[in-house]
C-alpha atoms as a PDB file:
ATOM      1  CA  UNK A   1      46.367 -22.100   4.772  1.00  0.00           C
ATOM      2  CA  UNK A   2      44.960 -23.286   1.639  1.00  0.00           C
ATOM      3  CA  UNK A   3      41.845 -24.599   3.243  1.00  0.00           C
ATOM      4  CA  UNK A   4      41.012 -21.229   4.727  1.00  0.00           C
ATOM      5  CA  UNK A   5      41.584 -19.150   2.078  1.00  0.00           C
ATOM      6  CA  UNK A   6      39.254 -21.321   0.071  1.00  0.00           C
ATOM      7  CA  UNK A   7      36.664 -20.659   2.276  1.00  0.00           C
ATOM      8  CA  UNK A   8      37.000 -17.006   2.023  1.00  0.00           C
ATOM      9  CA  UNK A   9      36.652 -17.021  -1.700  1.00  0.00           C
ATOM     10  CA  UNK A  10      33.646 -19.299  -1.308  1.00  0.00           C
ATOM     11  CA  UNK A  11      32.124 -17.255   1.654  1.00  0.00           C
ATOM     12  CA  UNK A  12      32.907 -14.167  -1.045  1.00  0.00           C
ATOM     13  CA  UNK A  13      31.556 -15.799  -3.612  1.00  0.00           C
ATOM     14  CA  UNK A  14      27.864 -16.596  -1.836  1.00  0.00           C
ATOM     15  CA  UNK A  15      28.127 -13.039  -0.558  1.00  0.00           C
ATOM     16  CA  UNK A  16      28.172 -11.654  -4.309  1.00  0.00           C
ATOM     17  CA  UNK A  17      25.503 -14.084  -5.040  1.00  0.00           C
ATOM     18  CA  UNK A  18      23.210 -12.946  -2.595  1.00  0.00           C
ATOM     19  CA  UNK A  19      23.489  -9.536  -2.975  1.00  0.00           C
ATOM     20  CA  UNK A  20      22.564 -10.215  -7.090  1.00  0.00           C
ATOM     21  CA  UNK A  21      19.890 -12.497  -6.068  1.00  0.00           C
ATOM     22  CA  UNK A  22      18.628  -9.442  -4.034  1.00  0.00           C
ATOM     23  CA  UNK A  23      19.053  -7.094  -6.741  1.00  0.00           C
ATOM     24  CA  UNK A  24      17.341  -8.882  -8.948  1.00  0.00           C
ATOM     25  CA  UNK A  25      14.355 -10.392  -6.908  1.00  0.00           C
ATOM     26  CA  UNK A  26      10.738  -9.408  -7.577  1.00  0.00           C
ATOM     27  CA  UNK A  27       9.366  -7.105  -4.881  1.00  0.00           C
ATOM     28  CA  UNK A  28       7.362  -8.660  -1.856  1.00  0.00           C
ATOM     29  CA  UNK A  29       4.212  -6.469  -2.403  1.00  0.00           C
ATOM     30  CA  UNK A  30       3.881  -3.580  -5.051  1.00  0.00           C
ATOM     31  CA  UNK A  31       1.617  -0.396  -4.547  1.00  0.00           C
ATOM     32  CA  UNK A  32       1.268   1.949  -7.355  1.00  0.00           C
ATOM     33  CA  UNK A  33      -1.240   4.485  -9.245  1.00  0.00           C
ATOM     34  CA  UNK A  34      -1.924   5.436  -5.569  1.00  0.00           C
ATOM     35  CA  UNK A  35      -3.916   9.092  -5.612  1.00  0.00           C
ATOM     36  CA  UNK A  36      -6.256  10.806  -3.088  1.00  0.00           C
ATOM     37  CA  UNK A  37      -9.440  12.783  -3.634  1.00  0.00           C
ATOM     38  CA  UNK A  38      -9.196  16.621  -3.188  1.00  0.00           C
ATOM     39  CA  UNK A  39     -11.243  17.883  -0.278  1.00  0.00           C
ATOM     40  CA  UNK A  40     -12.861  20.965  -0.340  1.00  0.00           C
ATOM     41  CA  UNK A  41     -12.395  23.571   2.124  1.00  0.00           C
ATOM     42  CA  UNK A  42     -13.470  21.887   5.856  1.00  0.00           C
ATOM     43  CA  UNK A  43     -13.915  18.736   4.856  1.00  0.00           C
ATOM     44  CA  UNK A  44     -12.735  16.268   7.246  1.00  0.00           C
ATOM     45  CA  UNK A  45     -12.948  12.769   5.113  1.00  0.00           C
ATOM     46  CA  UNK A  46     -11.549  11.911   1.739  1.00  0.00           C
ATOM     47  CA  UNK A  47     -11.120   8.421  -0.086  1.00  0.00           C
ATOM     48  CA  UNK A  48      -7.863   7.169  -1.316  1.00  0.00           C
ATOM     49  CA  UNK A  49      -7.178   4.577  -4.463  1.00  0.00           C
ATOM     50  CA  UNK A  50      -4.347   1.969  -5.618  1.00  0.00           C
ATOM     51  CA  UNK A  51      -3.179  -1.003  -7.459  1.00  0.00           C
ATOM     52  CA  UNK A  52      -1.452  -3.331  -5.074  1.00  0.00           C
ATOM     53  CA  UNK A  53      -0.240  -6.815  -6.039  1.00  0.00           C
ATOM     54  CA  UNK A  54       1.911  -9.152  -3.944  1.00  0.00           C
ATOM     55  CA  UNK A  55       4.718 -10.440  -5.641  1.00  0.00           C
ATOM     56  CA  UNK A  56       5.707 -12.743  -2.773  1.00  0.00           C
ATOM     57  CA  UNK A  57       5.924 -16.500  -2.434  1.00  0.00           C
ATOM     58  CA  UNK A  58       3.827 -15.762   1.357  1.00  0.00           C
ATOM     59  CA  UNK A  59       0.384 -14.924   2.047  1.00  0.00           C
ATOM     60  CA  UNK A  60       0.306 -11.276   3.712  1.00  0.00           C
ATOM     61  CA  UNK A  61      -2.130  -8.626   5.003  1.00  0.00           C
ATOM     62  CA  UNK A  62      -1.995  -4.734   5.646  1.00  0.00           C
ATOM     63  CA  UNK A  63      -2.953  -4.676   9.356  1.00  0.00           C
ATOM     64  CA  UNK A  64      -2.305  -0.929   9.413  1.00  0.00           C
ATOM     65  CA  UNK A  65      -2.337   2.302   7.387  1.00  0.00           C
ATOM     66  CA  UNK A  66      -1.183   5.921   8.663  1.00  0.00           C
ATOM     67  CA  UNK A  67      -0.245   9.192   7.351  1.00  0.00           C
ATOM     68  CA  UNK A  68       0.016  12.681   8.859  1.00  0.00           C
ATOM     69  CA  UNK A  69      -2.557  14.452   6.925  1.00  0.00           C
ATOM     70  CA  UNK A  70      -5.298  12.320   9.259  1.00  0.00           C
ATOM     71  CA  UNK A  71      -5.563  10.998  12.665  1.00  0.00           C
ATOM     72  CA  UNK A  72      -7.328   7.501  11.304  1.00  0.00           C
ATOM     73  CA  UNK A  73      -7.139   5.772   7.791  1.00  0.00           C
ATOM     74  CA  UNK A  74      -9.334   2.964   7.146  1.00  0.00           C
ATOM     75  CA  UNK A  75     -10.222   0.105   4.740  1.00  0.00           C
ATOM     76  CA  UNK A  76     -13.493   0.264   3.176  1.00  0.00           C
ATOM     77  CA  UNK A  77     -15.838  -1.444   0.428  1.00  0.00           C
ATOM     78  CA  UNK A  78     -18.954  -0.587  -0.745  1.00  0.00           C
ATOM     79  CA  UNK A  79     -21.991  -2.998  -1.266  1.00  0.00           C
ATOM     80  CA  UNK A  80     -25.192  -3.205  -2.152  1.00  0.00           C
ATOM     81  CA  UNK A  81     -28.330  -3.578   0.576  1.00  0.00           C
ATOM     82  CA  UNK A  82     -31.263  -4.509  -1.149  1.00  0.00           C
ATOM     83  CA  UNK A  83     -31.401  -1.563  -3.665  1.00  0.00           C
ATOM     84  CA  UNK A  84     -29.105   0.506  -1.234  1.00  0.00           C
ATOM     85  CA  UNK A  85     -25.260   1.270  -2.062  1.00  0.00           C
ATOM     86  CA  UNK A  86     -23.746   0.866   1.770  1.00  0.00           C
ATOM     87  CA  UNK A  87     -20.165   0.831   2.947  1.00  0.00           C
ATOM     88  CA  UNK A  88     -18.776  -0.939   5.353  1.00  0.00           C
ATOM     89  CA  UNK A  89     -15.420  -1.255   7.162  1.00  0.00           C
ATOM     90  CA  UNK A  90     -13.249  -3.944   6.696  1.00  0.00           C
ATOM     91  CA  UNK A  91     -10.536  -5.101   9.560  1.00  0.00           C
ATOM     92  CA  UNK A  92      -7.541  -5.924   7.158  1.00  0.00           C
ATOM     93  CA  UNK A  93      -6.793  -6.489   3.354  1.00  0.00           C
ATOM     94  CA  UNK A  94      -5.597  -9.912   2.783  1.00  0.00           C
ATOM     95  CA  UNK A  95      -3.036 -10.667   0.164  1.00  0.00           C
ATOM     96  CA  UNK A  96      -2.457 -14.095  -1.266  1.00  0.00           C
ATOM     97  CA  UNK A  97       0.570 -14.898  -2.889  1.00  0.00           C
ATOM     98  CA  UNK A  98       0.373 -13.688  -6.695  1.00  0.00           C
ATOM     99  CA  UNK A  99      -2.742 -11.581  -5.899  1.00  0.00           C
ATOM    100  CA  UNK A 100      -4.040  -8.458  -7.227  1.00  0.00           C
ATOM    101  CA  UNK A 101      -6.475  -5.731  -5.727  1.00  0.00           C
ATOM    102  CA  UNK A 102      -7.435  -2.446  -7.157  1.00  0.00           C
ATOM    103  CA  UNK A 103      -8.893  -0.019  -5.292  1.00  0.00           C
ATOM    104  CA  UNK A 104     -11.250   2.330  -6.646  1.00  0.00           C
ATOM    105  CA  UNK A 105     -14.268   5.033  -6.367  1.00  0.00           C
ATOM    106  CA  UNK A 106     -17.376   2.972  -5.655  1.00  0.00           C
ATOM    107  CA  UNK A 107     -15.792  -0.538  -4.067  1.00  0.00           C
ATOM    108  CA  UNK A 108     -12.909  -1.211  -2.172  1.00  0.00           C
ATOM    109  CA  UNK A 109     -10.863   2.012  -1.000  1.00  0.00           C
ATOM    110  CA  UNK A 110      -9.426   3.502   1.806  1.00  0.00           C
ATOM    111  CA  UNK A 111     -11.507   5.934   3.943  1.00  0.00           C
ATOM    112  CA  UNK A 112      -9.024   9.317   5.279  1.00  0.00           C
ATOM    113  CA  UNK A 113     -11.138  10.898   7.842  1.00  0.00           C
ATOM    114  CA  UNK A 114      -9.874  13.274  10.836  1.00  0.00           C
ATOM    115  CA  UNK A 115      -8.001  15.286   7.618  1.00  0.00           C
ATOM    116  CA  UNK A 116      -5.529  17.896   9.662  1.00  0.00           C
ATOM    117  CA  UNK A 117      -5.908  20.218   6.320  1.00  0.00           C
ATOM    118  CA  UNK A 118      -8.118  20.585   3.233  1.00  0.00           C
ATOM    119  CA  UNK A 119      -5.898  18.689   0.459  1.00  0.00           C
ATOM    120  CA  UNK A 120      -5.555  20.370  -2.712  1.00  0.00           C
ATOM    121  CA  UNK A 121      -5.188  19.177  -6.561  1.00  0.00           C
ATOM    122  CA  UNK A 122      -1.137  18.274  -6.701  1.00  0.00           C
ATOM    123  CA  UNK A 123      -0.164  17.752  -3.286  1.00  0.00           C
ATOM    124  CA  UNK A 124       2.116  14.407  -2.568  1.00  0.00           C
ATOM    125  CA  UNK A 125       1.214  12.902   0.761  1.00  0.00           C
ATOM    126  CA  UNK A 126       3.132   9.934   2.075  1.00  0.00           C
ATOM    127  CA  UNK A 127       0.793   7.245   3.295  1.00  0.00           C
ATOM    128  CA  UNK A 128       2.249   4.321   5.351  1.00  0.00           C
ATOM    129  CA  UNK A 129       1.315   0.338   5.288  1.00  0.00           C
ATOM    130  CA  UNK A 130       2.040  -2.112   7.667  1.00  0.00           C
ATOM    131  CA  UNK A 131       2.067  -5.895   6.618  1.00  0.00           C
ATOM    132  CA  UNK A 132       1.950  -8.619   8.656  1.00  0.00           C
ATOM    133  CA  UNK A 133       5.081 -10.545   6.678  1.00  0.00           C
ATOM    134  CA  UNK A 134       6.572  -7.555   4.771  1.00  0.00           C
ATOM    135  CA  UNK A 135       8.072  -4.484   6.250  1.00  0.00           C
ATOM    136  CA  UNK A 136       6.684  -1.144   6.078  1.00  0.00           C
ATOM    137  CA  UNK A 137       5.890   0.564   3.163  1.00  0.00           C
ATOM    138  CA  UNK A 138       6.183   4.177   2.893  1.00  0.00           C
ATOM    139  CA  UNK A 139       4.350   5.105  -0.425  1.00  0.00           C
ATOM    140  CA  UNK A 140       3.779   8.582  -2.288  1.00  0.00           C
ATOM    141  CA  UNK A 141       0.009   9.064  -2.994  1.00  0.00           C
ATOM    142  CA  UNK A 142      -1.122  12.489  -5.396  1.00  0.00           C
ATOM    143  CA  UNK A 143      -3.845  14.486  -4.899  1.00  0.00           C
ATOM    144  CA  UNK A 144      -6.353  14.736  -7.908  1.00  0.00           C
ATOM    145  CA  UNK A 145     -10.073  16.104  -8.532  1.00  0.00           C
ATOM    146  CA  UNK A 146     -12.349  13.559  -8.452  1.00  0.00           C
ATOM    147  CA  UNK A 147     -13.783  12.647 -11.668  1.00  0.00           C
ATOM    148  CA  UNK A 148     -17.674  12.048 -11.893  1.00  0.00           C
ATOM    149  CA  UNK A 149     -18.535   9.459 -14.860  1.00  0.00           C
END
């Protein structure tokens, strides 16, 4: 009997471990500062921006991104052509372990096109990410005015 109930309090005792270890843990990939350019009225394409890091000991990728303000959300960068400033599509975002992207106006961002509504200064719209390794994250992006410097 004494055998047994050992190995509940140890079985207890890794439970309560695990669940502080989980607590505690560093997230697996962090997206943040996330906001969306304000469309004027009609306007079927916007650009989105973010800070995303991966805080994970594995090397990941966003294979997907959806959200129900547009029918197709894409990854984009801009570069130069000669003396032309071209964008281009880009299949997937990789993530190494420990890295850092941000996305912003004039490089790498994502493209919103197929907009179901114009989307106005304030507005919260949920975009979605799908990883390769992680699960799904469902993240809160704001609407702002885009600001010409």
């Amino acid at each position: 009997m004494k055998f047994g109930y050992g190995l509940g309090k140890l079985f207890f005792s890794f439970l309560l471990l695990e669940a502080a270890y989980c607590s505690f843990h560093p997230k697996t990939i962090e997206i943040r500062d996330g906001w969306i350019a304000e469309t004027p009225e009609g306007a079927e394409v916007t650009g989105a921006f973010f800070k995303i890091k991966n805080y994970s000991e594995f090397d990941d990728e966003i294979i997907s991104i959806q959200s129900s303000v547009s029918n197709d959300i894409q990854l984009h960068e801009v570069y130069m052509n000669r003396d032309v400033m071209s964008m281009r599509r880009l299949p997937s975002l990789r993530l190494n372990k420990g890295e850092f992207h941000e996305l912003e106006p004039g490089k790498m961002h994502l493209m919103i096109m197929g907009l179901s509504e114009p989307l106005k200064s304030g507005a919260k719209i949920e975009i979605t990410f799908k990883f390769k390794v992680a699960k799904e994250k469902r993240v809160e992006f704001v609407v702002k005015k885009m600001e010409f410097q």
